[in-house]
C-alpha atoms as a PDB file:
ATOM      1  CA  UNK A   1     107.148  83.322  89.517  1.00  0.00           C
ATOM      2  CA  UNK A   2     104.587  86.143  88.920  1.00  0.00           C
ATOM      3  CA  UNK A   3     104.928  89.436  90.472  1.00  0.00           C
ATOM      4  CA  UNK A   4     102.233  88.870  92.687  1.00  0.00           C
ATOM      5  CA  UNK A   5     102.900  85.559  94.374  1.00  0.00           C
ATOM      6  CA  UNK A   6     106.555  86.983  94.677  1.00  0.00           C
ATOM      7  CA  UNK A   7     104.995  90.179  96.575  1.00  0.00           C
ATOM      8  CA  UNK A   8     103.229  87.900  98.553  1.00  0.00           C
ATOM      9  CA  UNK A   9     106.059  85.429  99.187  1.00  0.00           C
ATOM     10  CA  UNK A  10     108.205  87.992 100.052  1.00  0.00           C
ATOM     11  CA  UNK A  11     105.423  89.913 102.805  1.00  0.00           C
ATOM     12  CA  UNK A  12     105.288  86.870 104.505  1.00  0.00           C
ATOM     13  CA  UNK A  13     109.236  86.250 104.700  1.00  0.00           C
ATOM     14  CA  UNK A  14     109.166  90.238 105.917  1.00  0.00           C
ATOM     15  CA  UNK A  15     106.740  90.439 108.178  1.00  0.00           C
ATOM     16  CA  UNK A  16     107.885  88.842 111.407  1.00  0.00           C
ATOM     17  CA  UNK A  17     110.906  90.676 111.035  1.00  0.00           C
ATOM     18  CA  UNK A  18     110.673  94.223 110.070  1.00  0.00           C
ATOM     19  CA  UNK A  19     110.186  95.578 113.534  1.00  0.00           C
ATOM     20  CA  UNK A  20     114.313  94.541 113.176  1.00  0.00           C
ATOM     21  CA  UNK A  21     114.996  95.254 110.171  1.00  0.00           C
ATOM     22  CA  UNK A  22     113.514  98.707 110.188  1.00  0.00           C
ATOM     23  CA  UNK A  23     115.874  99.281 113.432  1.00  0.00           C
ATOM     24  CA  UNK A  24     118.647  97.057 112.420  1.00  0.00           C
ATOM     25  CA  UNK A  25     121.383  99.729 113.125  1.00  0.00           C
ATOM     26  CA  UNK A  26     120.471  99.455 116.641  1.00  0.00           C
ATOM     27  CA  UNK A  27     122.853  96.667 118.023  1.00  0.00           C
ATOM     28  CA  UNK A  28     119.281  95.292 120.028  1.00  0.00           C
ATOM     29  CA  UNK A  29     117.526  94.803 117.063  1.00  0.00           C
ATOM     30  CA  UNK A  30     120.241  92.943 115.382  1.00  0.00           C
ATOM     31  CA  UNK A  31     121.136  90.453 118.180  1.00  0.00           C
ATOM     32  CA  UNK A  32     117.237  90.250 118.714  1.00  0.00           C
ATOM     33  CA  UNK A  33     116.562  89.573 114.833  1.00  0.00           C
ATOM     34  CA  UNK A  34     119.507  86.901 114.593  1.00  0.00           C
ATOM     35  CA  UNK A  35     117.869  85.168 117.283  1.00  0.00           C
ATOM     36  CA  UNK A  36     114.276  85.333 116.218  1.00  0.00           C
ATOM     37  CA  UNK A  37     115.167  84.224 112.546  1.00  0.00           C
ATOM     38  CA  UNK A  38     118.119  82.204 113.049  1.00  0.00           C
ATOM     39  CA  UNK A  39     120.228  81.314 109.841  1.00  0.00           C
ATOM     40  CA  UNK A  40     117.751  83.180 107.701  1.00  0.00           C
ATOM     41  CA  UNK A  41     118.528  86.416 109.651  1.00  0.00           C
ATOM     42  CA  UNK A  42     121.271  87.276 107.214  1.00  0.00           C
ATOM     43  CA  UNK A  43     119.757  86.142 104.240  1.00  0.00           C
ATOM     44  CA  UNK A  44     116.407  88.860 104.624  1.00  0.00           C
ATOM     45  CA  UNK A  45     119.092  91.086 105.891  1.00  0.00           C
ATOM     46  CA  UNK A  46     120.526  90.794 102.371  1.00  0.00           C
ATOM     47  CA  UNK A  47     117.364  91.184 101.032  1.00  0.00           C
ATOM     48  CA  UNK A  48     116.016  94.104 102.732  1.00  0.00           C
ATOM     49  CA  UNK A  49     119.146  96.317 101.944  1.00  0.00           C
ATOM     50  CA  UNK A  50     118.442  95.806  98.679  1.00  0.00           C
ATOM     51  CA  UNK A  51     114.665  96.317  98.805  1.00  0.00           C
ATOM     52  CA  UNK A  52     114.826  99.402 101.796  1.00  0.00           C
ATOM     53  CA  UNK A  53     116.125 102.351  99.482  1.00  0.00           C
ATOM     54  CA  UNK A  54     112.816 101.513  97.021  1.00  0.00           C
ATOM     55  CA  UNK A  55     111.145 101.152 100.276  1.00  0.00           C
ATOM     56  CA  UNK A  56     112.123 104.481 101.677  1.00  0.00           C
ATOM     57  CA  UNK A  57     112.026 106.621  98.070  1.00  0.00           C
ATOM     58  CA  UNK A  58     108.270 105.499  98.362  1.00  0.00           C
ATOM     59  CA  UNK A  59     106.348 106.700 100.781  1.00  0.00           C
ATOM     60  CA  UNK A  60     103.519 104.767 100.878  1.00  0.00           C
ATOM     61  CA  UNK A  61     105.419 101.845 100.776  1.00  0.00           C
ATOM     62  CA  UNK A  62     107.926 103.039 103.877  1.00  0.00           C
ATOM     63  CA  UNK A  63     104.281 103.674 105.503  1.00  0.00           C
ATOM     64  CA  UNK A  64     102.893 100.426 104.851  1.00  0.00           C
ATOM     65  CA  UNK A  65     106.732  98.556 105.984  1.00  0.00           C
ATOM     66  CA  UNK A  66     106.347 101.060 109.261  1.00  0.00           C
ATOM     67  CA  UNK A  67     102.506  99.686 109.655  1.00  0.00           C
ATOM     68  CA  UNK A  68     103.372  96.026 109.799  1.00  0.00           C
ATOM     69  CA  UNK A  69     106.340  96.896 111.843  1.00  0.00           C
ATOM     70  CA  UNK A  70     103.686  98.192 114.395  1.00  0.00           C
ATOM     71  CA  UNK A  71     101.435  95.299 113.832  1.00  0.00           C
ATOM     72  CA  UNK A  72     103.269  92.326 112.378  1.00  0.00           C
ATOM     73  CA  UNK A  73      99.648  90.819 112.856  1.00  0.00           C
ATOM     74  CA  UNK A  74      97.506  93.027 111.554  1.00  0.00           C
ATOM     75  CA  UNK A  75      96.296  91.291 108.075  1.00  0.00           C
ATOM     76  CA  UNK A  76      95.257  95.008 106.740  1.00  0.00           C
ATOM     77  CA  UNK A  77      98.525  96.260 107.088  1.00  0.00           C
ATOM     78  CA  UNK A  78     100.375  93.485 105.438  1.00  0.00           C
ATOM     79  CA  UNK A  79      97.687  93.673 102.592  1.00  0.00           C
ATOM     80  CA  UNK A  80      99.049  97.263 102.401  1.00  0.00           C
ATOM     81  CA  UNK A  81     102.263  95.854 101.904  1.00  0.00           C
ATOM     82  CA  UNK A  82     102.227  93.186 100.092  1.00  0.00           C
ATOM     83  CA  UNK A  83     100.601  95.802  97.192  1.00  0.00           C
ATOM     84  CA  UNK A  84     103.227  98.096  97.962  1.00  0.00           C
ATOM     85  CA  UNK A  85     105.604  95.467  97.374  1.00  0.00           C
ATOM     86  CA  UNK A  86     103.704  94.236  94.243  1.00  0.00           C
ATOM     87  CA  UNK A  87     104.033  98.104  92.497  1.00  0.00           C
ATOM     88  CA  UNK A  88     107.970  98.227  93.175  1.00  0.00           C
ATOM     89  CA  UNK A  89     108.476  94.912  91.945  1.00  0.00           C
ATOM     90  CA  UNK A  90     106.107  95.564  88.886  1.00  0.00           C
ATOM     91  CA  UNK A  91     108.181  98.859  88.233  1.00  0.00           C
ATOM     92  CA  UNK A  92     111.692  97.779  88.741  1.00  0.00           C
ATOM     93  CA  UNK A  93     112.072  94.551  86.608  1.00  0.00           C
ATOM     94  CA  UNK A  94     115.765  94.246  88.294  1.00  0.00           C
ATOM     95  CA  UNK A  95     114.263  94.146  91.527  1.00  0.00           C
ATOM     96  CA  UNK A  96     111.996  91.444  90.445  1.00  0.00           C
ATOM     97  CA  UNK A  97     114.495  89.261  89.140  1.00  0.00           C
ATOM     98  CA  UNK A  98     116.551  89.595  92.033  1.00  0.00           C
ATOM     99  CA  UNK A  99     113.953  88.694  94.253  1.00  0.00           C
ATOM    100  CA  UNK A 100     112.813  85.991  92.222  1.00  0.00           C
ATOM    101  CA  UNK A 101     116.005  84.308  92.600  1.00  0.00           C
ATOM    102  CA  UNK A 102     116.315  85.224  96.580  1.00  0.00           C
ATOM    103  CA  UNK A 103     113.256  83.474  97.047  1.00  0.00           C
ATOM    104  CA  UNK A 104     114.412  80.441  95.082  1.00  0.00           C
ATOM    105  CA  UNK A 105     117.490  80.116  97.127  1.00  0.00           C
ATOM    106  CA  UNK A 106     115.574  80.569 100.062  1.00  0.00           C
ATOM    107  CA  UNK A 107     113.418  77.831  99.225  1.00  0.00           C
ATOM    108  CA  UNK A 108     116.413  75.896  98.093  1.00  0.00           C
ATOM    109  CA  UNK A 109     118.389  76.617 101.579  1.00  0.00           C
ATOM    110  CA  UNK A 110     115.343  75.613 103.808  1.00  0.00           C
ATOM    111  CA  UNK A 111     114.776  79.021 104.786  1.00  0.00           C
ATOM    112  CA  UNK A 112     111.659  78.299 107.060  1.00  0.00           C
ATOM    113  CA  UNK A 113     108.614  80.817 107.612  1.00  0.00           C
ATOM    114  CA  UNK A 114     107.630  80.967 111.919  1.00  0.00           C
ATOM    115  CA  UNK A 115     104.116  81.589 112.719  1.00  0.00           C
ATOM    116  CA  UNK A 116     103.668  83.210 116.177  1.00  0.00           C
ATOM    117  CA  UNK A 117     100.927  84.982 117.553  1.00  0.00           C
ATOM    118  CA  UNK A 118      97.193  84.147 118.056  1.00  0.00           C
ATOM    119  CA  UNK A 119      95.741  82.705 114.687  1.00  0.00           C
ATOM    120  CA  UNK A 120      98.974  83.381 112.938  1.00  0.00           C
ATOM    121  CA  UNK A 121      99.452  80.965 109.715  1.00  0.00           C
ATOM    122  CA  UNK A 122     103.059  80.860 107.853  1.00  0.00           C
ATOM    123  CA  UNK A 123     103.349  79.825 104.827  1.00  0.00           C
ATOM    124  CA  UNK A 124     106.895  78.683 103.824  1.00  0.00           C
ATOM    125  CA  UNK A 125     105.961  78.558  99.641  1.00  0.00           C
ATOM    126  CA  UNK A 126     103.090  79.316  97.207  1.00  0.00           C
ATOM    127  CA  UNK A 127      99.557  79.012  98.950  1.00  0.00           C
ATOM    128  CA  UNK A 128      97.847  80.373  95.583  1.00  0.00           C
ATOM    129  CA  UNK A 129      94.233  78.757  95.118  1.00  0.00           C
ATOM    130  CA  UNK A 130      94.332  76.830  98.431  1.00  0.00           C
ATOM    131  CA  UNK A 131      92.233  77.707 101.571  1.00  0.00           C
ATOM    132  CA  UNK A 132      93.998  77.795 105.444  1.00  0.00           C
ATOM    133  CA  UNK A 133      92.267  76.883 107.754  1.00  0.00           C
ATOM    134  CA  UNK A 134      93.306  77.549 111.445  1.00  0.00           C
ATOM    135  CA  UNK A 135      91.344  75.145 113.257  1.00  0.00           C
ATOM    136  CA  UNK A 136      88.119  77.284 115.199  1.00  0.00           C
ATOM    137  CA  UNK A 137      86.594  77.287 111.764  1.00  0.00           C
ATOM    138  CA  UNK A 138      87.313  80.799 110.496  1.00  0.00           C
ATOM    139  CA  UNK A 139      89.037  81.176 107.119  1.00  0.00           C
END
């Protein structure tokens, strides 16, 4: 998987729940983010505490992670992040690996994407060269 679809693979597993994982010492957010994401909670758990002290030496990147956190629907901010993402992943080749294979066993364990929100669109593997379309005819 290139760098970039993984960047933007893993934005979109991210996004709906960094507002918890960003607060997930807080025993709310973790009861909250177990029930929003089900079984997969503990699988981007695992993959966040991996990714967060990258994330946090950064701080553009711990800006763009607050952003979406903010506004998980705000397609600007998780632009912002998914380049952020795409920079530590393109300078940490470990990282990438790892990541690579998270995805892959997400994929492989039916970890499932949830869209929620007005015009939100979730895409549970690689959308590259295909067009969404969400129905009131804007793309």
């Amino acid at each position: 998987m290139d760098i970039g679809a993984m960047a933007s693979s893993l934005t979109t597993v991210l996004v709906p729940l960094l507002p918890y994982l960003l607060k997930a010492g807080e025993k709310a957010a973790e009861e909250t983010g177990n029930a929003v994401a089900g079984q997969s909670w503990e699988w981007v758990k695992s993959v966040w505490t991996r990714l967060k002290p990258k994330v946090e030496a950064k701080p553009a990147a711990l800006e763009a992670a607050q952003d979406v956190a903010l506004s998980p629907e705000d397609q600007d901010a998780q632009a912002a992040l998914r380049i952020q993402l795409r920079k530590l992943l393109t300078e940490d080749q470990s990282l990438a690996d790892e990541v690579s294979r998270w995805l892959e066993q997400g994929k492989a364990a039916g970890i499932t994407v949830i869209a929620s929100g007005e015009r939100s669109v979730a895409i549970g593997g690689d959308a590259k060269d295909n067009t969404i379309v969400t129905g009131d005819g804007i793309r």
